[in-house]
C-alpha atoms as a PDB file:
ATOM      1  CA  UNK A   1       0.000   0.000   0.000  1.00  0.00           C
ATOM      2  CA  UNK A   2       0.861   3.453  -0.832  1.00  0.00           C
ATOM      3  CA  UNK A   3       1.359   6.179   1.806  1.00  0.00           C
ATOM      4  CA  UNK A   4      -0.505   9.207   1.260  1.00  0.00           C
ATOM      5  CA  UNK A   5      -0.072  12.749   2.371  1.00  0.00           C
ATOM      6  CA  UNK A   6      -2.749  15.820   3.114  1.00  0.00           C
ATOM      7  CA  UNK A   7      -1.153  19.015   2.930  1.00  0.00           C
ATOM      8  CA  UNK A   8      -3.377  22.449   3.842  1.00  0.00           C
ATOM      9  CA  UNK A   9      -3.849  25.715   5.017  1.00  0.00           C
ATOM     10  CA  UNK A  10      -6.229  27.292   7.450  1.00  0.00           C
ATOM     11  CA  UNK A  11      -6.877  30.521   8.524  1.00  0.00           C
ATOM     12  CA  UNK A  12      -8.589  31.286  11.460  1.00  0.00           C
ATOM     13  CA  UNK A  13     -11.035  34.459  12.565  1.00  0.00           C
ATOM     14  CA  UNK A  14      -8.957  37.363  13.722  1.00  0.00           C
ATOM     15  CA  UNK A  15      -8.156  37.247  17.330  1.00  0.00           C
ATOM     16  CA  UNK A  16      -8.898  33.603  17.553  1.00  0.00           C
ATOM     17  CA  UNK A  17      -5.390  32.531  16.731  1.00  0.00           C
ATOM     18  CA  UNK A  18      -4.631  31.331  20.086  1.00  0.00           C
ATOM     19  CA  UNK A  19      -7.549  29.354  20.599  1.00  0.00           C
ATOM     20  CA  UNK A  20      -7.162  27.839  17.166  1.00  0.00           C
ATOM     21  CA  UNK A  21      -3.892  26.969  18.014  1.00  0.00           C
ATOM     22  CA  UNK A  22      -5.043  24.882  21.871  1.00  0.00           C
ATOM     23  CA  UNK A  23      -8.161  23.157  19.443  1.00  0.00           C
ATOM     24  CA  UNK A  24      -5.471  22.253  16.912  1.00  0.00           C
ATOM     25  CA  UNK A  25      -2.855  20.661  19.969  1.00  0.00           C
ATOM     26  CA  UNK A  26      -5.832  18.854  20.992  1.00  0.00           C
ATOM     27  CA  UNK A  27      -6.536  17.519  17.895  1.00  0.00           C
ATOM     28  CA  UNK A  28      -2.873  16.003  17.469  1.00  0.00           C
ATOM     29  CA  UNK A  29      -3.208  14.383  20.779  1.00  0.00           C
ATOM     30  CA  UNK A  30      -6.647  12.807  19.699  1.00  0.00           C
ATOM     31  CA  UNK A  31      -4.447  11.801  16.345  1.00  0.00           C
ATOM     32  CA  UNK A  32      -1.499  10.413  18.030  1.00  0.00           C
ATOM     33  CA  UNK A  33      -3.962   6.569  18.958  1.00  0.00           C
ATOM     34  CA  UNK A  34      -4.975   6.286  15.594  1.00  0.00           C
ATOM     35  CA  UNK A  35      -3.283   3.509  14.061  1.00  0.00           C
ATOM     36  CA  UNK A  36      -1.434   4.233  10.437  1.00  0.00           C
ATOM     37  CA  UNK A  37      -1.224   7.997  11.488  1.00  0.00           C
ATOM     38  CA  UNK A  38       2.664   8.232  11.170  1.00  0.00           C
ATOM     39  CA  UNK A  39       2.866  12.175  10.809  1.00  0.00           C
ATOM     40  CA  UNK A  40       0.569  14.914  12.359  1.00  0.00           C
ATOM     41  CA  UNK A  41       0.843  18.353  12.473  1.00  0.00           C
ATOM     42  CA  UNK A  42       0.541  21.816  12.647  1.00  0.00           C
ATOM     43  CA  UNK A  43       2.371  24.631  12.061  1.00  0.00           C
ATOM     44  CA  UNK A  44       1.514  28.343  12.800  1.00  0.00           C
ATOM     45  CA  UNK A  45       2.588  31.008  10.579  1.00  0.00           C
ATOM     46  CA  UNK A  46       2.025  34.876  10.224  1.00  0.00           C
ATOM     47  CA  UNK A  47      -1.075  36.533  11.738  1.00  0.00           C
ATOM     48  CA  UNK A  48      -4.092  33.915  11.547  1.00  0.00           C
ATOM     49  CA  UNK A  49      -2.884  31.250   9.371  1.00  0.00           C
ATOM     50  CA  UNK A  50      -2.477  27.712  10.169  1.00  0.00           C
ATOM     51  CA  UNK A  51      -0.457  25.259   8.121  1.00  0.00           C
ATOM     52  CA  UNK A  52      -0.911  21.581   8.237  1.00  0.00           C
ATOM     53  CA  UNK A  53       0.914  18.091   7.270  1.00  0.00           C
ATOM     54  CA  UNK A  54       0.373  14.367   7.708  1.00  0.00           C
ATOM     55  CA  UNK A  55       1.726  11.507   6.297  1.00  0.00           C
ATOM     56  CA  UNK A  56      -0.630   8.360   7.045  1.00  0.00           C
ATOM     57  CA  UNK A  57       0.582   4.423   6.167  1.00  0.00           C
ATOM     58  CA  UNK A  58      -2.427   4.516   3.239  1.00  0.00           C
ATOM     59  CA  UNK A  59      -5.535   5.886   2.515  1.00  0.00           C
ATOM     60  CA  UNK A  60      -7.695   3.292   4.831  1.00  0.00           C
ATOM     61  CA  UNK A  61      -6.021   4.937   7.365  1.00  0.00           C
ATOM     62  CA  UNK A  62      -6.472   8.980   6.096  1.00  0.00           C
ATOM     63  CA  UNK A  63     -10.129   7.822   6.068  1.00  0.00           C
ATOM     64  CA  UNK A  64      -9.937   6.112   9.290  1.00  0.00           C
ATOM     65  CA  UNK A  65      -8.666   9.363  10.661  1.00  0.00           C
ATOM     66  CA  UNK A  66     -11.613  11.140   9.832  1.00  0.00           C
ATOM     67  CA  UNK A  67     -14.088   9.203  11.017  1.00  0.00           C
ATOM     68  CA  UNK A  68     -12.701   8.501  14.926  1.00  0.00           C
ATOM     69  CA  UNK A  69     -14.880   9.909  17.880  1.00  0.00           C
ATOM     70  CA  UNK A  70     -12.074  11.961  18.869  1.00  0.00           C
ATOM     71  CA  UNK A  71     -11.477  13.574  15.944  1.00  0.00           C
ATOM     72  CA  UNK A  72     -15.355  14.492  15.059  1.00  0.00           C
ATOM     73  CA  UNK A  73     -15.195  16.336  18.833  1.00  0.00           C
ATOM     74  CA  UNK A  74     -12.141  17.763  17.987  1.00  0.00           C
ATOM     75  CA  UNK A  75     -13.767  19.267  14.647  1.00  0.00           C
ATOM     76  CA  UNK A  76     -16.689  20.683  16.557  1.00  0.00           C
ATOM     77  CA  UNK A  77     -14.129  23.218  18.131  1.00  0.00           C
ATOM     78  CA  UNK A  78     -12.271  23.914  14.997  1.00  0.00           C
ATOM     79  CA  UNK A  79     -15.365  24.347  12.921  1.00  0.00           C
ATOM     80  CA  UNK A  80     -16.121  28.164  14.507  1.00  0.00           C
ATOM     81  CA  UNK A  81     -12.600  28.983  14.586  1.00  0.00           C
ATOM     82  CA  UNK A  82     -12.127  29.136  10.851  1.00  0.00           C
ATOM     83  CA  UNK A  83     -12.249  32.278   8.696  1.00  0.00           C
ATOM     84  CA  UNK A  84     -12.796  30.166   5.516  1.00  0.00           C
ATOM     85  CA  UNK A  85     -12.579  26.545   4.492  1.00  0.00           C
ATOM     86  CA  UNK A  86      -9.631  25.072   4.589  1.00  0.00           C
ATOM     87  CA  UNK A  87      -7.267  24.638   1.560  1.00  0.00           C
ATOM     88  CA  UNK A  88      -5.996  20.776   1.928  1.00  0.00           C
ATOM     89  CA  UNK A  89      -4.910  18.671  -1.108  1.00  0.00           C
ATOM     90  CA  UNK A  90      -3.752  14.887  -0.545  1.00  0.00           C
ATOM     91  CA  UNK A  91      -0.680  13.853  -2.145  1.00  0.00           C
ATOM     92  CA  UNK A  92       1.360  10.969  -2.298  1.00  0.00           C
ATOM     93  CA  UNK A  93       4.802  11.011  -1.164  1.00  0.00           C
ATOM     94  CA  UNK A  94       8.364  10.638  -3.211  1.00  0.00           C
ATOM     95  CA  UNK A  95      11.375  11.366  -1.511  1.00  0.00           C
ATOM     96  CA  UNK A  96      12.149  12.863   1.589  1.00  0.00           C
ATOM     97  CA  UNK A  97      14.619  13.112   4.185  1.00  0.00           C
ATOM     98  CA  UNK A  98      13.549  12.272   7.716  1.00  0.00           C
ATOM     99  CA  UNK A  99      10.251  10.322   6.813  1.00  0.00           C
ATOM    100  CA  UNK A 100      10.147   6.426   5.760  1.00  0.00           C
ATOM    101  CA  UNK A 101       8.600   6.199   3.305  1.00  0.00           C
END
């Protein structure tokens, strides 16, 4: 099986920046059980905007990771947070240094 990516941006309501970022911890913890999750995170850069990255063993698992309890809870918080929809594009990984793929 092939390991897939999901790549995105967020950007969050002015002011809300540091909630967004205590919703988005949480939701890394709820991430860390799931099994095939390999990579999960977030990364906060100028003003309001969020970037994210995750490498998962295969899709089953990318799905998987949508679908868990903790995550839908998590997603309740995150929902409000957001100025916009998020930008997120799965990929599928080729070289890299750090990362087994």
């Amino acid at each position: 099986m092939a390991k897939v990516t999901m790549i995105g941006s967020i950007e969050c309501q002015p002011g809300k920046a540091d909630e967004m970022e205590s919703v988005l911890t949480s939701m890394v913890e709820a991430a860390a059980s799931e099994p095939g999750v390999e990579v999960y995170s977030y990364h906060r850069g100028e003003g309001d905007q969020f970037w994210f990255f995750a490498l998962m063993s295969d899709e089953a698992a990318m799905q998987h990771h949508g679908q868990s309890e903790a995550m839908k809870a998590a997603m309740q918080a995150f929902g409000p947070l957001m100025a916009g929809p998020p930008n997120m594009s799965m990929a599928k990984p080729i070289a890299a240094i750090g990362l087994d793929l």
